[in-house]
PDB file of N, CA and C in Angstrom:
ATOM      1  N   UNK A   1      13.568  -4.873  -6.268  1.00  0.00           N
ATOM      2  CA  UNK A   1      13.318  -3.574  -6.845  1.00  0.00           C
ATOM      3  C   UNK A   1      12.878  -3.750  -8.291  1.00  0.00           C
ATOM      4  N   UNK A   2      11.672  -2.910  -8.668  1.00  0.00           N
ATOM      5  CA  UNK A   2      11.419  -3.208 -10.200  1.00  0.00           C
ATOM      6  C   UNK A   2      12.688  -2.431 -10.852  1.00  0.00           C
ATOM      7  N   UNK A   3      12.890  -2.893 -12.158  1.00  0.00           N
ATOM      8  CA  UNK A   3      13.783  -2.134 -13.063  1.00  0.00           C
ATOM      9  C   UNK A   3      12.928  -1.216 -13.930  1.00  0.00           C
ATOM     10  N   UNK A   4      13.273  -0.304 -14.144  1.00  0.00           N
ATOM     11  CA  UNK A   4      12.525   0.678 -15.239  1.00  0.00           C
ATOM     12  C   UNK A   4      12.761   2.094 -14.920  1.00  0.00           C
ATOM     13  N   UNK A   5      12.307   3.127 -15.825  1.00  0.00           N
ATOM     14  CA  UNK A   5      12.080   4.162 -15.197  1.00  0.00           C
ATOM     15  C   UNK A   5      10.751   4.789 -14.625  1.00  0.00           C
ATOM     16  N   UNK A   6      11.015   6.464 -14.185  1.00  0.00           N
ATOM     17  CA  UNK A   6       9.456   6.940 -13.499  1.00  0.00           C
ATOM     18  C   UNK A   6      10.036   8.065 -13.884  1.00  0.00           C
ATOM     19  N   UNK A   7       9.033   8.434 -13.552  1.00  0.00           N
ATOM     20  CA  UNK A   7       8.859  10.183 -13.875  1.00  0.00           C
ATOM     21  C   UNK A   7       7.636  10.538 -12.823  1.00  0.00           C
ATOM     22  N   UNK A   8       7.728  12.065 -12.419  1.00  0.00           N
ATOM     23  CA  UNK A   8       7.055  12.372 -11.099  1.00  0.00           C
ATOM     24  C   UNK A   8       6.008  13.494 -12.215  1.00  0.00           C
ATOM     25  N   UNK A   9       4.730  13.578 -11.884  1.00  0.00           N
ATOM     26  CA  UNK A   9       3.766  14.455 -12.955  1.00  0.00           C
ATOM     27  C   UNK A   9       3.109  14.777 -12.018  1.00  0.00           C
ATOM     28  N   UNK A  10       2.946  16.356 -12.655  1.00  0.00           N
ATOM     29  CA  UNK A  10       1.648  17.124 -11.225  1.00  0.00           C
ATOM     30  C   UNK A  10       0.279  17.808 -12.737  1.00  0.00           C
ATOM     31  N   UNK A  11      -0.738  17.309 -12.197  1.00  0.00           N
ATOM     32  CA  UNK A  11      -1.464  17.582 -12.928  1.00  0.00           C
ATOM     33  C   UNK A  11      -1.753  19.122 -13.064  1.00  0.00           C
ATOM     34  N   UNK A  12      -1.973  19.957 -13.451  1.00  0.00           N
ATOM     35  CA  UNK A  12      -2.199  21.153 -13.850  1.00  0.00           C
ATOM     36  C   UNK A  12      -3.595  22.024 -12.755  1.00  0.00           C
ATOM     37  N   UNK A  13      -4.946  21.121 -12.891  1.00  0.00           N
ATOM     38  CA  UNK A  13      -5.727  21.700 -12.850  1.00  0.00           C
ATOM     39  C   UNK A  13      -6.096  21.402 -11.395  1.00  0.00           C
ATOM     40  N   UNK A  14      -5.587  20.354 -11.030  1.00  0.00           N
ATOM     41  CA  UNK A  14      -5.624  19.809  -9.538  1.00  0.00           C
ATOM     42  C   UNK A  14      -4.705  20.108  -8.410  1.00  0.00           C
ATOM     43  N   UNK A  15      -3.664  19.945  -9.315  1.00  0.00           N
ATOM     44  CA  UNK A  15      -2.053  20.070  -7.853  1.00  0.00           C
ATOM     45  C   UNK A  15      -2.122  18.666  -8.142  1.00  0.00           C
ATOM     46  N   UNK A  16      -2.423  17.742  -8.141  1.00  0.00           N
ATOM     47  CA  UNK A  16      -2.411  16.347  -7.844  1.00  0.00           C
ATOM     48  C   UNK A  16      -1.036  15.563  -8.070  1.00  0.00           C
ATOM     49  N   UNK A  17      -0.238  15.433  -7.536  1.00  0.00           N
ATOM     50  CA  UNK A  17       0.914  14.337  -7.928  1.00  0.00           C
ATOM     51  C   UNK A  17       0.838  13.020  -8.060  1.00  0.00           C
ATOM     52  N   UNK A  18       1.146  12.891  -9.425  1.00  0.00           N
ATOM     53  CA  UNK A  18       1.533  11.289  -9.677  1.00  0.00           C
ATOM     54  C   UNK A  18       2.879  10.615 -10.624  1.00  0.00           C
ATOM     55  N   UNK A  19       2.874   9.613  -9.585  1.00  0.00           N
ATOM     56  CA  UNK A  19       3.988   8.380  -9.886  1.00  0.00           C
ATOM     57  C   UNK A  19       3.880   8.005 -10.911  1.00  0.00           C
ATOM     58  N   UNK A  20       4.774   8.029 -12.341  1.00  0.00           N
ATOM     59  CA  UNK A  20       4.667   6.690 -13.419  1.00  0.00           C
ATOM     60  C   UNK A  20       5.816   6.124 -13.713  1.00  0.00           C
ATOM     61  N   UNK A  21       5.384   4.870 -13.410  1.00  0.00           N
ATOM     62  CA  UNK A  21       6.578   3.646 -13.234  1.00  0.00           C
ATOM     63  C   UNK A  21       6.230   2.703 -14.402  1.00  0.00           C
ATOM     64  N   UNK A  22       6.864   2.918 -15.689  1.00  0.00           N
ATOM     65  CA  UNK A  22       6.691   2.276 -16.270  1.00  0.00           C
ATOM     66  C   UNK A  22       5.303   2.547 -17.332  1.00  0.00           C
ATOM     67  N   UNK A  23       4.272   1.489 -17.035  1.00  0.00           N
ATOM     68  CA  UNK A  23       3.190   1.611 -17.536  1.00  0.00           C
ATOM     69  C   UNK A  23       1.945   1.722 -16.177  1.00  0.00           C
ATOM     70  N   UNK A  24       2.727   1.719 -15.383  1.00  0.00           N
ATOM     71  CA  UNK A  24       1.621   1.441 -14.093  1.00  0.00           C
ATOM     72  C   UNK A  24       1.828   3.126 -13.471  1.00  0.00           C
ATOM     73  N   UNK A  25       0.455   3.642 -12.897  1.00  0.00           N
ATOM     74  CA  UNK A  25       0.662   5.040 -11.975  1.00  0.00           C
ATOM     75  C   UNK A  25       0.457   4.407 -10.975  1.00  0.00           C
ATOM     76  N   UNK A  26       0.921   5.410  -9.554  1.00  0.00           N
ATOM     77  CA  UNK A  26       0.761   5.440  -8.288  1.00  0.00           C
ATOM     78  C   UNK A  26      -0.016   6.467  -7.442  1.00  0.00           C
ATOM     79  N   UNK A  27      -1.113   6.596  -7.186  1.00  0.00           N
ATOM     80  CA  UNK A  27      -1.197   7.930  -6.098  1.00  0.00           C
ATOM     81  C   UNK A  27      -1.402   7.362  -4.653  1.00  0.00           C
ATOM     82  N   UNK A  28      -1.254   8.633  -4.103  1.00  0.00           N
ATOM     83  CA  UNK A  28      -1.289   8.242  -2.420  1.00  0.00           C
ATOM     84  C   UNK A  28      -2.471   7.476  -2.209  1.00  0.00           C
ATOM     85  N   UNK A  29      -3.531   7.530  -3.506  1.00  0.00           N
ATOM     86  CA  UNK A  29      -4.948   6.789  -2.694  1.00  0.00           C
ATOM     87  C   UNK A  29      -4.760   5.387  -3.150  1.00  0.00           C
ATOM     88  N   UNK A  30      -3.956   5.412  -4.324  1.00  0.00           N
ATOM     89  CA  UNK A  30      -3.572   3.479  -5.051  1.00  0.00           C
ATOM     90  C   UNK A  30      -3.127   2.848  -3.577  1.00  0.00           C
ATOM     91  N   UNK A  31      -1.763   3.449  -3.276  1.00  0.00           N
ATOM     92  CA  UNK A  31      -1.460   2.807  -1.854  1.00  0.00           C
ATOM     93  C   UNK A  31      -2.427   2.386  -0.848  1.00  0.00           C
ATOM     94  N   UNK A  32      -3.216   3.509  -0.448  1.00  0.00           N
ATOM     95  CA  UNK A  32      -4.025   2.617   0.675  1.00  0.00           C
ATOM     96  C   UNK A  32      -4.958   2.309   0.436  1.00  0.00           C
ATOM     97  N   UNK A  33      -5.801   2.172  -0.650  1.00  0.00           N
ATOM     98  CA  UNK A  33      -6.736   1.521  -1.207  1.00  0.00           C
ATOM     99  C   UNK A  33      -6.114  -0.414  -0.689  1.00  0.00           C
ATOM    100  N   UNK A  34      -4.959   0.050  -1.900  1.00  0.00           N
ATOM    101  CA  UNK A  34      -4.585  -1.636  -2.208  1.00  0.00           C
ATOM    102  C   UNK A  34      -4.215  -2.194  -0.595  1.00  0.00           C
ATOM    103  N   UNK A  35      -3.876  -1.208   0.662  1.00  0.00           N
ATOM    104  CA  UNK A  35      -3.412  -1.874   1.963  1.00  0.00           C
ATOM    105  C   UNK A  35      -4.831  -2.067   2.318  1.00  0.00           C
ATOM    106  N   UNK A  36      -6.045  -1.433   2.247  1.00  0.00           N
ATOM    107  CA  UNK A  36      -7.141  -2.173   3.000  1.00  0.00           C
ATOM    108  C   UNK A  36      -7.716  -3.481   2.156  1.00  0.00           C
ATOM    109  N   UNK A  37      -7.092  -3.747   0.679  1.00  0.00           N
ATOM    110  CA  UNK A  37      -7.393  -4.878   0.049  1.00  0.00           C
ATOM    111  C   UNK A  37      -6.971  -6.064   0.437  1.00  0.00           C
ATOM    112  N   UNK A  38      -5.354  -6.153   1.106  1.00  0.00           N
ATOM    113  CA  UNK A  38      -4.518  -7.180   1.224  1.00  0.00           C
ATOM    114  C   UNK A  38      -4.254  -7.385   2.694  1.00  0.00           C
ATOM    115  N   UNK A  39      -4.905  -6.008   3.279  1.00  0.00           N
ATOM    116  CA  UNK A  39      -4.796  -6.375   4.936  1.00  0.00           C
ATOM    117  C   UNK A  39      -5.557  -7.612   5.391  1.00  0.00           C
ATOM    118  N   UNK A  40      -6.444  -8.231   4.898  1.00  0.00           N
ATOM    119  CA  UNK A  40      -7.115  -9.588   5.887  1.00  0.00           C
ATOM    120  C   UNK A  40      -5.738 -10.610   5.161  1.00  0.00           C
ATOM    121  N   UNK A  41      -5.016 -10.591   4.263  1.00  0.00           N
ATOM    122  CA  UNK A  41      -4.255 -11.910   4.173  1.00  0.00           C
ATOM    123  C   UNK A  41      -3.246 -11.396   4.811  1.00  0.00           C
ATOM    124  N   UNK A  42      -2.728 -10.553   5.345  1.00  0.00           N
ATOM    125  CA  UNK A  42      -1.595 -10.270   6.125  1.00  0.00           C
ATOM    126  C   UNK A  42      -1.737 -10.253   7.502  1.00  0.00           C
ATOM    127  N   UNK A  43      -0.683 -10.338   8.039  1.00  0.00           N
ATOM    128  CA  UNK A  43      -0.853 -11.104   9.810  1.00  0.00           C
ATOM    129  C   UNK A  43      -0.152  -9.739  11.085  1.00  0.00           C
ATOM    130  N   UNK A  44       0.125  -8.616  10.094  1.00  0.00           N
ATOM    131  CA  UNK A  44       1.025  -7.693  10.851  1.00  0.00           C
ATOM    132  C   UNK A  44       1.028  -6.364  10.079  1.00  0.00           C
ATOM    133  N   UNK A  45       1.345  -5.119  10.667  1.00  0.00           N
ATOM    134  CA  UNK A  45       0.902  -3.897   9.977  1.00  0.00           C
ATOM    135  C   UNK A  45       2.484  -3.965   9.248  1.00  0.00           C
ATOM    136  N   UNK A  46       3.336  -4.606   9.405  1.00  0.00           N
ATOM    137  CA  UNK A  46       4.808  -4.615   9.382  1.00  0.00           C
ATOM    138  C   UNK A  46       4.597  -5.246   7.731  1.00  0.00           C
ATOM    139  N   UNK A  47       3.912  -6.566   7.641  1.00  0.00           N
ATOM    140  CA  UNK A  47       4.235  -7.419   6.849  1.00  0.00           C
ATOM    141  C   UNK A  47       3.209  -7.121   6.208  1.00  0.00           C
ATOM    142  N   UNK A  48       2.230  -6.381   6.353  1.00  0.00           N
ATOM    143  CA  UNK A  48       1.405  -5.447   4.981  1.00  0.00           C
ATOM    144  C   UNK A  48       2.438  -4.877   4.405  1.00  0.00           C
ATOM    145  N   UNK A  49       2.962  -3.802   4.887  1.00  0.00           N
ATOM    146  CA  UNK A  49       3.977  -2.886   4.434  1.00  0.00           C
ATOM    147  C   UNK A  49       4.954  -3.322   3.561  1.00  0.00           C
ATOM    148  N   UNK A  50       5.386  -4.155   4.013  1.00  0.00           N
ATOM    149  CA  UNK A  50       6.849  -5.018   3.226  1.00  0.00           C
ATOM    150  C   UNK A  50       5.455  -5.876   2.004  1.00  0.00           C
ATOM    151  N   UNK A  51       4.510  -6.398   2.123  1.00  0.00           N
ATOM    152  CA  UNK A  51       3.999  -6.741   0.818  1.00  0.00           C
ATOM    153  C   UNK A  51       3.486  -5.489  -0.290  1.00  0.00           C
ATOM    154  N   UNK A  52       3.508  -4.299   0.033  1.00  0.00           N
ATOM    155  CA  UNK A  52       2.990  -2.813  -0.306  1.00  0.00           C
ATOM    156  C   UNK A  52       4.427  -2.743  -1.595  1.00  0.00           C
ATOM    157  N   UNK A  53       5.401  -2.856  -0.396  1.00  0.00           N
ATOM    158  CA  UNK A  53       6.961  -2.415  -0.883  1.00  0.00           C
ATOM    159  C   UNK A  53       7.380  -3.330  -2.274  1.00  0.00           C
ATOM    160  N   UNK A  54       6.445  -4.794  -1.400  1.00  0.00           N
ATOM    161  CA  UNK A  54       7.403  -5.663  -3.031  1.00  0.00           C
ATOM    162  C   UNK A  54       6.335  -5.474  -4.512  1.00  0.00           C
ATOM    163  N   UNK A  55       5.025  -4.623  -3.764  1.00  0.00           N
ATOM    164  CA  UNK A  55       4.521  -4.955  -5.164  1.00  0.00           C
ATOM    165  C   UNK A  55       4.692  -3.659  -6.186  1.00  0.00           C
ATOM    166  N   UNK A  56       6.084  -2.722  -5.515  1.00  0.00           N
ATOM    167  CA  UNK A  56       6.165  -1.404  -6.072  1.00  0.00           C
ATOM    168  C   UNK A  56       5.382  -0.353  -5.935  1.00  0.00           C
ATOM    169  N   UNK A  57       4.930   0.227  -4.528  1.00  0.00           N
ATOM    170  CA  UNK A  57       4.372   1.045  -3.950  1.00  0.00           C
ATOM    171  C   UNK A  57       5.737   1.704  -3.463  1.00  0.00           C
ATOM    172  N   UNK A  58       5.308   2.970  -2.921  1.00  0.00           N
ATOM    173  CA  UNK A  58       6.527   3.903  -3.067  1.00  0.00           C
ATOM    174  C   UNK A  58       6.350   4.674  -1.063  1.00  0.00           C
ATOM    175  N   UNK A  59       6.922   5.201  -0.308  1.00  0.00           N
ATOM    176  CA  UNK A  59       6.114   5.844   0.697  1.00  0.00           C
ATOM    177  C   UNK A  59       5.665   5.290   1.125  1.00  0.00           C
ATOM    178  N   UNK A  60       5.651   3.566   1.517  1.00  0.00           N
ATOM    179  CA  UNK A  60       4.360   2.894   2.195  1.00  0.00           C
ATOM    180  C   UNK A  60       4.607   3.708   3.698  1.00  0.00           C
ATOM    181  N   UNK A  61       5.709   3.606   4.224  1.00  0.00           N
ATOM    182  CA  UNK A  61       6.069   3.978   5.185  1.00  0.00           C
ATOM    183  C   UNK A  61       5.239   5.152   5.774  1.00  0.00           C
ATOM    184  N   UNK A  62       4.868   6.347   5.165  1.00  0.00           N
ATOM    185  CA  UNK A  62       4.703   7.562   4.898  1.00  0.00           C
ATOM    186  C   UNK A  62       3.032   7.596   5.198  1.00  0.00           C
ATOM    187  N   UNK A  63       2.590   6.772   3.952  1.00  0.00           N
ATOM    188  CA  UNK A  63       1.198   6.760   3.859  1.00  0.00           C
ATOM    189  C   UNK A  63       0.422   5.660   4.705  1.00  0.00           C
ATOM    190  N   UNK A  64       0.960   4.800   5.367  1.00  0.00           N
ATOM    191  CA  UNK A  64       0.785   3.994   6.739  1.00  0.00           C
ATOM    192  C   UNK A  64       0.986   4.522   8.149  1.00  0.00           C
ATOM    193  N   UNK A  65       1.560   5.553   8.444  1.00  0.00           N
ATOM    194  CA  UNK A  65       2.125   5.736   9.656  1.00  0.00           C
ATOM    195  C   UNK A  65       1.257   6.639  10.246  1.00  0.00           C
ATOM    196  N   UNK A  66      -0.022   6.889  10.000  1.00  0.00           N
ATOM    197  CA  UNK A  66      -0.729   8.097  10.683  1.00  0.00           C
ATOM    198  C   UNK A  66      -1.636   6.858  11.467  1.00  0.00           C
ATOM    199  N   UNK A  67      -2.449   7.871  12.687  1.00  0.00           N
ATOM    200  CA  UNK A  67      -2.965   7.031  14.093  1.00  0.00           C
ATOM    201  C   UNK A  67      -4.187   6.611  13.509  1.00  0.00           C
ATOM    202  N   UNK A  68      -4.980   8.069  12.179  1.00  0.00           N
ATOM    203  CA  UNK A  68      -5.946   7.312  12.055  1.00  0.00           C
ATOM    204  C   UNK A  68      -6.209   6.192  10.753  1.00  0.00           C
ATOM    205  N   UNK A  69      -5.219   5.913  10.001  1.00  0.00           N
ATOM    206  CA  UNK A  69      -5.139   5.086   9.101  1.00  0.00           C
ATOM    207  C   UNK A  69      -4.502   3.871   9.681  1.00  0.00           C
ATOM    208  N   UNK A  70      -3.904   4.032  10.917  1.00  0.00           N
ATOM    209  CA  UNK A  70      -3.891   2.719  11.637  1.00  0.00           C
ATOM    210  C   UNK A  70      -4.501   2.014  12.087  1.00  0.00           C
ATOM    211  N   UNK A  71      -5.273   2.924  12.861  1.00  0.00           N
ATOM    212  CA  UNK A  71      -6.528   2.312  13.738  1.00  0.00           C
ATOM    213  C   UNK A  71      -7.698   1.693  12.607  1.00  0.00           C
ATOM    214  N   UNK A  72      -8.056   2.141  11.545  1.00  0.00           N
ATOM    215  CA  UNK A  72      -8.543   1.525  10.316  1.00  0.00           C
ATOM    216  C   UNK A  72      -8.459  -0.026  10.082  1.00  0.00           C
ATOM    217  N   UNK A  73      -6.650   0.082   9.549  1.00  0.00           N
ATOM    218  CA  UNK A  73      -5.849  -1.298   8.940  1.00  0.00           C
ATOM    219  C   UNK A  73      -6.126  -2.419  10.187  1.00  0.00           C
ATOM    220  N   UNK A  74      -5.729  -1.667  11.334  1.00  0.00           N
ATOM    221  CA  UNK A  74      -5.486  -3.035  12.228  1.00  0.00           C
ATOM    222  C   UNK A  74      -6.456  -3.766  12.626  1.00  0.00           C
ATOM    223  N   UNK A  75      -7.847  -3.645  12.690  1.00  0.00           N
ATOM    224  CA  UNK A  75      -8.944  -4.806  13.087  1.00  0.00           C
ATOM    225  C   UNK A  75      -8.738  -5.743  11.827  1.00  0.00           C
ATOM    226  N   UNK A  76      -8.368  -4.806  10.168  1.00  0.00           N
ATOM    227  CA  UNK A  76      -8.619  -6.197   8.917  1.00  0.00           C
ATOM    228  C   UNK A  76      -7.847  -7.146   9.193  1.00  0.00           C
ATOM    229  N   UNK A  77      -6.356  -7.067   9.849  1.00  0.00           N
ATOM    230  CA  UNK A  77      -5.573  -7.682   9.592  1.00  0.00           C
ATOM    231  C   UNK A  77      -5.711  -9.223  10.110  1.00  0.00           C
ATOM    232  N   UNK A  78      -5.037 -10.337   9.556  1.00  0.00           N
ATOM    233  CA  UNK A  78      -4.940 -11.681   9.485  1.00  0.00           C
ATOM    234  C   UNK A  78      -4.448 -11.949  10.796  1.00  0.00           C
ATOM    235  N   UNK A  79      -4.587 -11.530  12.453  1.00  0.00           N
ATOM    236  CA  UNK A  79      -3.406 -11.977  13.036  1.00  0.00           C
ATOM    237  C   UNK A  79      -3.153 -12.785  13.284  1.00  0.00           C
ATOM    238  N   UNK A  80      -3.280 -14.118  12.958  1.00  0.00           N
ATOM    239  CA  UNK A  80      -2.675 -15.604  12.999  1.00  0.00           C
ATOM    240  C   UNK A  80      -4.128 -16.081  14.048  1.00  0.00           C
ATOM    241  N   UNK A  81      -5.610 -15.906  13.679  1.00  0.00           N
ATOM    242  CA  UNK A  81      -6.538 -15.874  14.527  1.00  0.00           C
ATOM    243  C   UNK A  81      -6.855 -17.322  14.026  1.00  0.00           C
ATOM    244  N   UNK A  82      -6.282 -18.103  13.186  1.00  0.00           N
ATOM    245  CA  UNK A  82      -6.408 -19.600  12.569  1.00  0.00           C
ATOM    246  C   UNK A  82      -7.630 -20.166  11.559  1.00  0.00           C
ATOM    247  N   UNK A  83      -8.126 -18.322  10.933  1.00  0.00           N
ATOM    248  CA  UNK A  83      -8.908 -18.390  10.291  1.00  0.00           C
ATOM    249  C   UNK A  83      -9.350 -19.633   8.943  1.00  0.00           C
ATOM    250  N   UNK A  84      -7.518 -19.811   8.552  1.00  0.00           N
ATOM    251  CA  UNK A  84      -7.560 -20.508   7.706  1.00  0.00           C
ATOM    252  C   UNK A  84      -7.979 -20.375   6.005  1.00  0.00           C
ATOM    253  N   UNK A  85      -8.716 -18.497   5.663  1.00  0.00           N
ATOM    254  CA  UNK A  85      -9.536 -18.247   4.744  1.00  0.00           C
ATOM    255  C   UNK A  85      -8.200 -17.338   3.923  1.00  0.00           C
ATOM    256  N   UNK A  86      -7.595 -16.584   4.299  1.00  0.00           N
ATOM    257  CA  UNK A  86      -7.161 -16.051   4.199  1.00  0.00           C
ATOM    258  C   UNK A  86      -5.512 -16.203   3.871  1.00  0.00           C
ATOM    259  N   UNK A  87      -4.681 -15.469   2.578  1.00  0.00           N
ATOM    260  CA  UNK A  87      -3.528 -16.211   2.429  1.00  0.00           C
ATOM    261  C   UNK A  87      -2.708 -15.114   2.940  1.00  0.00           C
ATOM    262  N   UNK A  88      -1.378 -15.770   3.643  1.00  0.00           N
ATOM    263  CA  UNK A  88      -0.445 -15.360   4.125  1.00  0.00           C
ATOM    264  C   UNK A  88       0.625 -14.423   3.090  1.00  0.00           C
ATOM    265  N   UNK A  89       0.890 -13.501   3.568  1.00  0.00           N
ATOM    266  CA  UNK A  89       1.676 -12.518   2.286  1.00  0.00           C
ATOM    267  C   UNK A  89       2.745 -13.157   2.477  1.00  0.00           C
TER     268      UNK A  89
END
């Protein structure tokens, strides 16, 4: 778990909610941006998630679990196809 604090901010002119942890923000699009970045080195939609979680993403759970953001993630992923290019989370 990182140590620090957050604070939850809704922008005014948007509705938009965002995460600040520290010096770093979060929005729902940081999350799955960064899961279609790291999905070819990961070998499982499981062990994306848990690398989402350790790098202080919030909701991976949440913002992963729909049919069509699945069907997306799962062709990138690493599944142990012996590519060899790609690093293991």
């Amino acid at each position: 778990m990182i140590a620090g604090t957050f604070a939850k901010l809704t922008c005014d002119s948007c509705s938009v909610g965002v995460t600040v942890y520290g010096t770093r923000t979060m929005t729902s699009a940081n999350v799955i941006e960064r899961a279609f970045q790291i999905a070819p080195e990961c070998e499982s939609l499981a062990e994306l998630k848990r690398r989402l979680i350790r790098e202080g993403y919030f909701q991976v759970e949440a913002h992963l679990s729909g049919r069509q953001i699945k069907s997306q993630i799962m062709p990138l992923l690493n599944a142990g196809l012996g590519q060899g290019v790609a690093k293991r989370c």
